[in-house]
PDB file of N, CA and C in Angstrom:
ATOM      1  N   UNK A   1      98.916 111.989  84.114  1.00  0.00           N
ATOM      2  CA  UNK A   1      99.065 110.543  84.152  1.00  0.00           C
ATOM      3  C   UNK A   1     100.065 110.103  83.098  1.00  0.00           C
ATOM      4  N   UNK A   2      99.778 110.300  82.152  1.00  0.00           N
ATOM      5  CA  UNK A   2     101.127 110.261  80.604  1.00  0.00           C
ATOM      6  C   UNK A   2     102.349 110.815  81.175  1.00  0.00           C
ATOM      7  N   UNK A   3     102.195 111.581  81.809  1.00  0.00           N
ATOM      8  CA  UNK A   3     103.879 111.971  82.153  1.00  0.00           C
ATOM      9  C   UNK A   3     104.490 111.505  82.828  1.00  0.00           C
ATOM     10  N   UNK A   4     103.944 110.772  84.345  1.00  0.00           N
ATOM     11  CA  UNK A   4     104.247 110.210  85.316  1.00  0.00           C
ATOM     12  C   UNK A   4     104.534 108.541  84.475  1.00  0.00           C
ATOM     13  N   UNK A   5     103.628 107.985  83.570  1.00  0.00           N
ATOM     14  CA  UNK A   5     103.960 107.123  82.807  1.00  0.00           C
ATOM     15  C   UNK A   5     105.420 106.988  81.856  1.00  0.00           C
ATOM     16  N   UNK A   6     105.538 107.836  81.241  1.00  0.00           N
ATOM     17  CA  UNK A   6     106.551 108.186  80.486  1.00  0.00           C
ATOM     18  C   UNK A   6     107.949 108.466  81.094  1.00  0.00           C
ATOM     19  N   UNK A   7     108.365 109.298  82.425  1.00  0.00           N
ATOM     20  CA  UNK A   7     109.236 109.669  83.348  1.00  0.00           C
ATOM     21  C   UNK A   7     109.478 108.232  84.276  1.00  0.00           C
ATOM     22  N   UNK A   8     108.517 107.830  84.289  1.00  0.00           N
ATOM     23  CA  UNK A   8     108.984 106.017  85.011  1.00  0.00           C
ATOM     24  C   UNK A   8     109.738 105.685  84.414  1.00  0.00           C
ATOM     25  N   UNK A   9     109.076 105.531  82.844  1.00  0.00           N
ATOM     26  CA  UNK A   9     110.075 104.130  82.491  1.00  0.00           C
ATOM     27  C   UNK A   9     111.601 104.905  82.169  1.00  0.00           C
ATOM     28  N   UNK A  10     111.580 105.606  82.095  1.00  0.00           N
ATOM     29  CA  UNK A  10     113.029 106.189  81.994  1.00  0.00           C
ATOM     30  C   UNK A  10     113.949 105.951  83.551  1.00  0.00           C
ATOM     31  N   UNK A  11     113.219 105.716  84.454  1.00  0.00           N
ATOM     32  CA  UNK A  11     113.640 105.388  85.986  1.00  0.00           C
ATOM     33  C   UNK A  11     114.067 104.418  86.171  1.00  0.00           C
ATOM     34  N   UNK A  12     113.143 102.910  85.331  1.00  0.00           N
ATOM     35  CA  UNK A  12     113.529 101.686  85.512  1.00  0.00           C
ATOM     36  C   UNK A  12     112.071 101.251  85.632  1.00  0.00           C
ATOM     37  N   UNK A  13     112.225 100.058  85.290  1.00  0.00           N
ATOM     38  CA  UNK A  13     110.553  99.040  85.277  1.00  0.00           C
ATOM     39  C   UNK A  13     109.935  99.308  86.539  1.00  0.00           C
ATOM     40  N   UNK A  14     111.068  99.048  87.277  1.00  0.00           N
ATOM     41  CA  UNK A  14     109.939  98.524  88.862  1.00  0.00           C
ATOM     42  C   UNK A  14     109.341 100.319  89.092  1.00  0.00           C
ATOM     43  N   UNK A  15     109.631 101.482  88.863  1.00  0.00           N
ATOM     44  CA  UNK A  15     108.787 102.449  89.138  1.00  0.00           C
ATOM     45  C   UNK A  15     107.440 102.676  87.989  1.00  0.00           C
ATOM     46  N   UNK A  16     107.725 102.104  86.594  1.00  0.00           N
ATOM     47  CA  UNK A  16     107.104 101.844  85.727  1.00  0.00           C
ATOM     48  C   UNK A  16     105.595 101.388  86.499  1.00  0.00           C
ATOM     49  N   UNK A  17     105.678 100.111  86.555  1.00  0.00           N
ATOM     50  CA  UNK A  17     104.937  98.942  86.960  1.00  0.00           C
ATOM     51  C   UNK A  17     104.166 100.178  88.322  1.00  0.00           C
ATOM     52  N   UNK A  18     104.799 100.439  89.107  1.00  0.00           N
ATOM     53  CA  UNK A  18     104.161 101.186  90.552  1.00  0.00           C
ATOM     54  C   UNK A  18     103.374 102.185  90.111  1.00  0.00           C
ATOM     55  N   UNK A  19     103.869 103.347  89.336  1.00  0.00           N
ATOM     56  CA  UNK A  19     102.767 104.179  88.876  1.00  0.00           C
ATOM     57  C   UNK A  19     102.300 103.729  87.967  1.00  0.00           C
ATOM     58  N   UNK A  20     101.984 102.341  87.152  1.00  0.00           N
ATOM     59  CA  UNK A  20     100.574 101.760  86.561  1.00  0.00           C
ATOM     60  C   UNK A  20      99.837 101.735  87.998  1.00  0.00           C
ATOM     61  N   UNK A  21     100.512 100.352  88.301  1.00  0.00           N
ATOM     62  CA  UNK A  21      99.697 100.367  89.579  1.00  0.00           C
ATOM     63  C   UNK A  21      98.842 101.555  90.477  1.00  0.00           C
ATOM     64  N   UNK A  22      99.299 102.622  90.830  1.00  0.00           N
ATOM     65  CA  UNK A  22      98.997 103.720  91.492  1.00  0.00           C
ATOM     66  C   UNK A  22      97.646 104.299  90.552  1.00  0.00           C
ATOM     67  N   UNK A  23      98.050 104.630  89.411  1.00  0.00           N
ATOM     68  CA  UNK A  23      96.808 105.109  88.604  1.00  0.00           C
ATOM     69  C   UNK A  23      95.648 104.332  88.485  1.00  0.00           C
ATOM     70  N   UNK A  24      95.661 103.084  88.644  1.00  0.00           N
ATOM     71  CA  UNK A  24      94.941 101.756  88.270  1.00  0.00           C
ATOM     72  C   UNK A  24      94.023 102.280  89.574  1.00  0.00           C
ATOM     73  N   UNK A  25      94.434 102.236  90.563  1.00  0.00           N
ATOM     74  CA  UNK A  25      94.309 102.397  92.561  1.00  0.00           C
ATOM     75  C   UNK A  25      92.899 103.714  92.412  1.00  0.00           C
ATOM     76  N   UNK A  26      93.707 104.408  91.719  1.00  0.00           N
ATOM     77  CA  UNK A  26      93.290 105.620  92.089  1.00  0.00           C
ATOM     78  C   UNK A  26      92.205 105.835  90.949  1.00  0.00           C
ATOM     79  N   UNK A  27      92.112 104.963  89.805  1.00  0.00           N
ATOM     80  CA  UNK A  27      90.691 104.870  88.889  1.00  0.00           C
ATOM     81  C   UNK A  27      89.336 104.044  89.098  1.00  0.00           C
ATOM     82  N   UNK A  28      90.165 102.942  90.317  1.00  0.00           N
ATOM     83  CA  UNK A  28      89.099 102.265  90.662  1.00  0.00           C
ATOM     84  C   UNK A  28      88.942 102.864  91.726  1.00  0.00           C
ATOM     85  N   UNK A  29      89.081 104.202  92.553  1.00  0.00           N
ATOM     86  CA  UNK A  29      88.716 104.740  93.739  1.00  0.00           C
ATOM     87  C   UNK A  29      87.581 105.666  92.793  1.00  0.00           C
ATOM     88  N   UNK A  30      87.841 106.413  91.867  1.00  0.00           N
ATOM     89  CA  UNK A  30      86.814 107.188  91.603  1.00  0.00           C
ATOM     90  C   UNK A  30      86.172 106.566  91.360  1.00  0.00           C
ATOM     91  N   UNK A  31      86.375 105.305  90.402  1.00  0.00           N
ATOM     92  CA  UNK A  31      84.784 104.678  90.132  1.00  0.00           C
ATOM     93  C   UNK A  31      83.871 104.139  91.125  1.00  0.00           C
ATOM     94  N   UNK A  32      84.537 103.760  92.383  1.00  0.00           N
ATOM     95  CA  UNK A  32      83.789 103.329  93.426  1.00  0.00           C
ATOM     96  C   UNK A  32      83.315 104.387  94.240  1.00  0.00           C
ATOM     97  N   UNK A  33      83.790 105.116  94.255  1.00  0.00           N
ATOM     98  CA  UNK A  33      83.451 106.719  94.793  1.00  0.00           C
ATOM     99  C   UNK A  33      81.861 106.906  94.279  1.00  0.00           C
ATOM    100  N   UNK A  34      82.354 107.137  92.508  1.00  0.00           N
ATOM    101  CA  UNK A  34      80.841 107.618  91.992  1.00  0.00           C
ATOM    102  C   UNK A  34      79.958 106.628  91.904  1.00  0.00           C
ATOM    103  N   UNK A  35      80.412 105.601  91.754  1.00  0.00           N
ATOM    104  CA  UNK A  35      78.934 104.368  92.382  1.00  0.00           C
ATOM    105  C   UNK A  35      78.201 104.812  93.418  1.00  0.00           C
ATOM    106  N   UNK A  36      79.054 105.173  94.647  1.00  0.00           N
ATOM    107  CA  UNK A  36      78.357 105.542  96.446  1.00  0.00           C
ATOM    108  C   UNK A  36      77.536 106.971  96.100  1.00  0.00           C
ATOM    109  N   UNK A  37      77.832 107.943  95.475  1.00  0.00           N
ATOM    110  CA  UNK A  37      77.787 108.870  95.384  1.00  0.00           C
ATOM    111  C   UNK A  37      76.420 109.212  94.322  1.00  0.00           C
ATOM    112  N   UNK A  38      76.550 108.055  93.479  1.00  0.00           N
ATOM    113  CA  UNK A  38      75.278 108.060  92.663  1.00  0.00           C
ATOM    114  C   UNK A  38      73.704 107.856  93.811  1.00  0.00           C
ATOM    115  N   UNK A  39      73.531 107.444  94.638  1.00  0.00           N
ATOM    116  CA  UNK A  39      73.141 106.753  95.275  1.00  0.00           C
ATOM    117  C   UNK A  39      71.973 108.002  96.101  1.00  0.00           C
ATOM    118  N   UNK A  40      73.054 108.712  96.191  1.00  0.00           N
ATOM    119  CA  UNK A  40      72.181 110.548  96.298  1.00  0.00           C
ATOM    120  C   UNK A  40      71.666 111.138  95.794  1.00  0.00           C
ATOM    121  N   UNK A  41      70.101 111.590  96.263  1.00  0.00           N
ATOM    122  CA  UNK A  41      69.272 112.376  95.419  1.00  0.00           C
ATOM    123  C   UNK A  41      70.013 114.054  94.977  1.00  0.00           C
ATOM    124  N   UNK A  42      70.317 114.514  95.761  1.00  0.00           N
ATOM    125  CA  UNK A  42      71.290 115.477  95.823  1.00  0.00           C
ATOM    126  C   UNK A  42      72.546 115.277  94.675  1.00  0.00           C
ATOM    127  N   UNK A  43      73.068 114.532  94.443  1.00  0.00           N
ATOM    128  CA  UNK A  43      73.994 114.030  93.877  1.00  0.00           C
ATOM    129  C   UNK A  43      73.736 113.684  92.418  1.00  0.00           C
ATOM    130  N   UNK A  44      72.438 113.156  92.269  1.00  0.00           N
ATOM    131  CA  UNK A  44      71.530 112.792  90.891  1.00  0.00           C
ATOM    132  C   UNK A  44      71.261 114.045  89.825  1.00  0.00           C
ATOM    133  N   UNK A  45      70.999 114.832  91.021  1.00  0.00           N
ATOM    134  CA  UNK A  45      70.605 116.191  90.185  1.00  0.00           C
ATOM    135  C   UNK A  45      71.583 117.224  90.059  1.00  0.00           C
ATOM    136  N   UNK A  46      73.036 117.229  90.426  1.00  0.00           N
ATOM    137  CA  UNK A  46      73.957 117.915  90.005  1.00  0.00           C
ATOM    138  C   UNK A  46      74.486 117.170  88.699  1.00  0.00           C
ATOM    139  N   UNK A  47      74.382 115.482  88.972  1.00  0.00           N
ATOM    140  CA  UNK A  47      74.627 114.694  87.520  1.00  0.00           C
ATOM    141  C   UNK A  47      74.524 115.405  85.858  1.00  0.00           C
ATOM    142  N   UNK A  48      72.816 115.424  86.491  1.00  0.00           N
ATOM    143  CA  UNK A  48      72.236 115.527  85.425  1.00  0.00           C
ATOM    144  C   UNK A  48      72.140 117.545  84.833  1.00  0.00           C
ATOM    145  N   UNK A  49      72.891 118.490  85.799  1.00  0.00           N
ATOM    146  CA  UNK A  49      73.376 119.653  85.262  1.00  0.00           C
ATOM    147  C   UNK A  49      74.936 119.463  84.705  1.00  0.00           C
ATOM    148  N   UNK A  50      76.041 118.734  85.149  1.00  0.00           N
ATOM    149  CA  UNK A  50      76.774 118.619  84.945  1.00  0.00           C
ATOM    150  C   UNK A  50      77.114 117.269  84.005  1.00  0.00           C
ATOM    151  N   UNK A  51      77.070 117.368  82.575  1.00  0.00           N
ATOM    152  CA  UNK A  51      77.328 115.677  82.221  1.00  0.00           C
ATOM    153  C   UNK A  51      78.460 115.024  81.971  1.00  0.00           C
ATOM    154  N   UNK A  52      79.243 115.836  82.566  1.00  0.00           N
ATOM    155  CA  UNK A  52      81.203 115.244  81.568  1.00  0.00           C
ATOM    156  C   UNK A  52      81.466 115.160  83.402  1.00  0.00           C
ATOM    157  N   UNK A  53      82.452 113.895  83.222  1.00  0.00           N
ATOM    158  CA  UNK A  53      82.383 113.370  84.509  1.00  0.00           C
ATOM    159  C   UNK A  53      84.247 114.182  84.490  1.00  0.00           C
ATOM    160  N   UNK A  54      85.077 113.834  83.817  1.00  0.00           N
ATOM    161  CA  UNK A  54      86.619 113.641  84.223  1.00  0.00           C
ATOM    162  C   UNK A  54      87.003 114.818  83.414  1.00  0.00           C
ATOM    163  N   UNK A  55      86.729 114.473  81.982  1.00  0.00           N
ATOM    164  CA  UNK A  55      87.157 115.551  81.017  1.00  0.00           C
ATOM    165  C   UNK A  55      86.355 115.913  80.150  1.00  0.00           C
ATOM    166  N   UNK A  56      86.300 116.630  79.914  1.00  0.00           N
ATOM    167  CA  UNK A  56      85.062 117.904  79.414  1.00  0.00           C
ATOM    168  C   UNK A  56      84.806 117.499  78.024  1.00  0.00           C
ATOM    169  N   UNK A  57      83.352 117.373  77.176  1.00  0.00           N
ATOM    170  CA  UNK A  57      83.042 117.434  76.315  1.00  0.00           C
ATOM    171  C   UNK A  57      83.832 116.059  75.542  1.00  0.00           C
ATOM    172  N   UNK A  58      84.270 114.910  76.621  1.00  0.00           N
ATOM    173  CA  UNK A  58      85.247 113.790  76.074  1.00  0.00           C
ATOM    174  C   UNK A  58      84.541 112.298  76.998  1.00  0.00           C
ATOM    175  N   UNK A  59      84.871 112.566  78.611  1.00  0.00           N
ATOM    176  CA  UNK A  59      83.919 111.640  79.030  1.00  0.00           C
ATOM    177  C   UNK A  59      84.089 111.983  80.412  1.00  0.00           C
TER     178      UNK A  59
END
């Protein structure tokens, strides 16, 4: 994500601005994802073996 950030703006704003946008897209897809997904008993109990959701031992 930092790189694709960083390599924009060297492109020009308007690709800048698009991959914010795009990452933004695609953070509120996982979070709405794991909302639906919480919702599973199946799903509850891999939670709770697995506790680092994105990046490990961070969050």
């Amino acid at each position: 994500v930092g790189l694709w950030i960083v390599s924009s703006w060297f492109l020009g704003e308007k690709h800048f601005f698009l991959i914010v946008a795009l990452v933004t897209v695609y953070g509120l897809r996982a979070w709405t994802e794991e909302r639906h997904l919480s919702q599973d008993p199946d799903y509850q109990a891999y939670k709770k073996k697995v506790p680092w959701k994105m990046i490990p031992r961070f969050f």
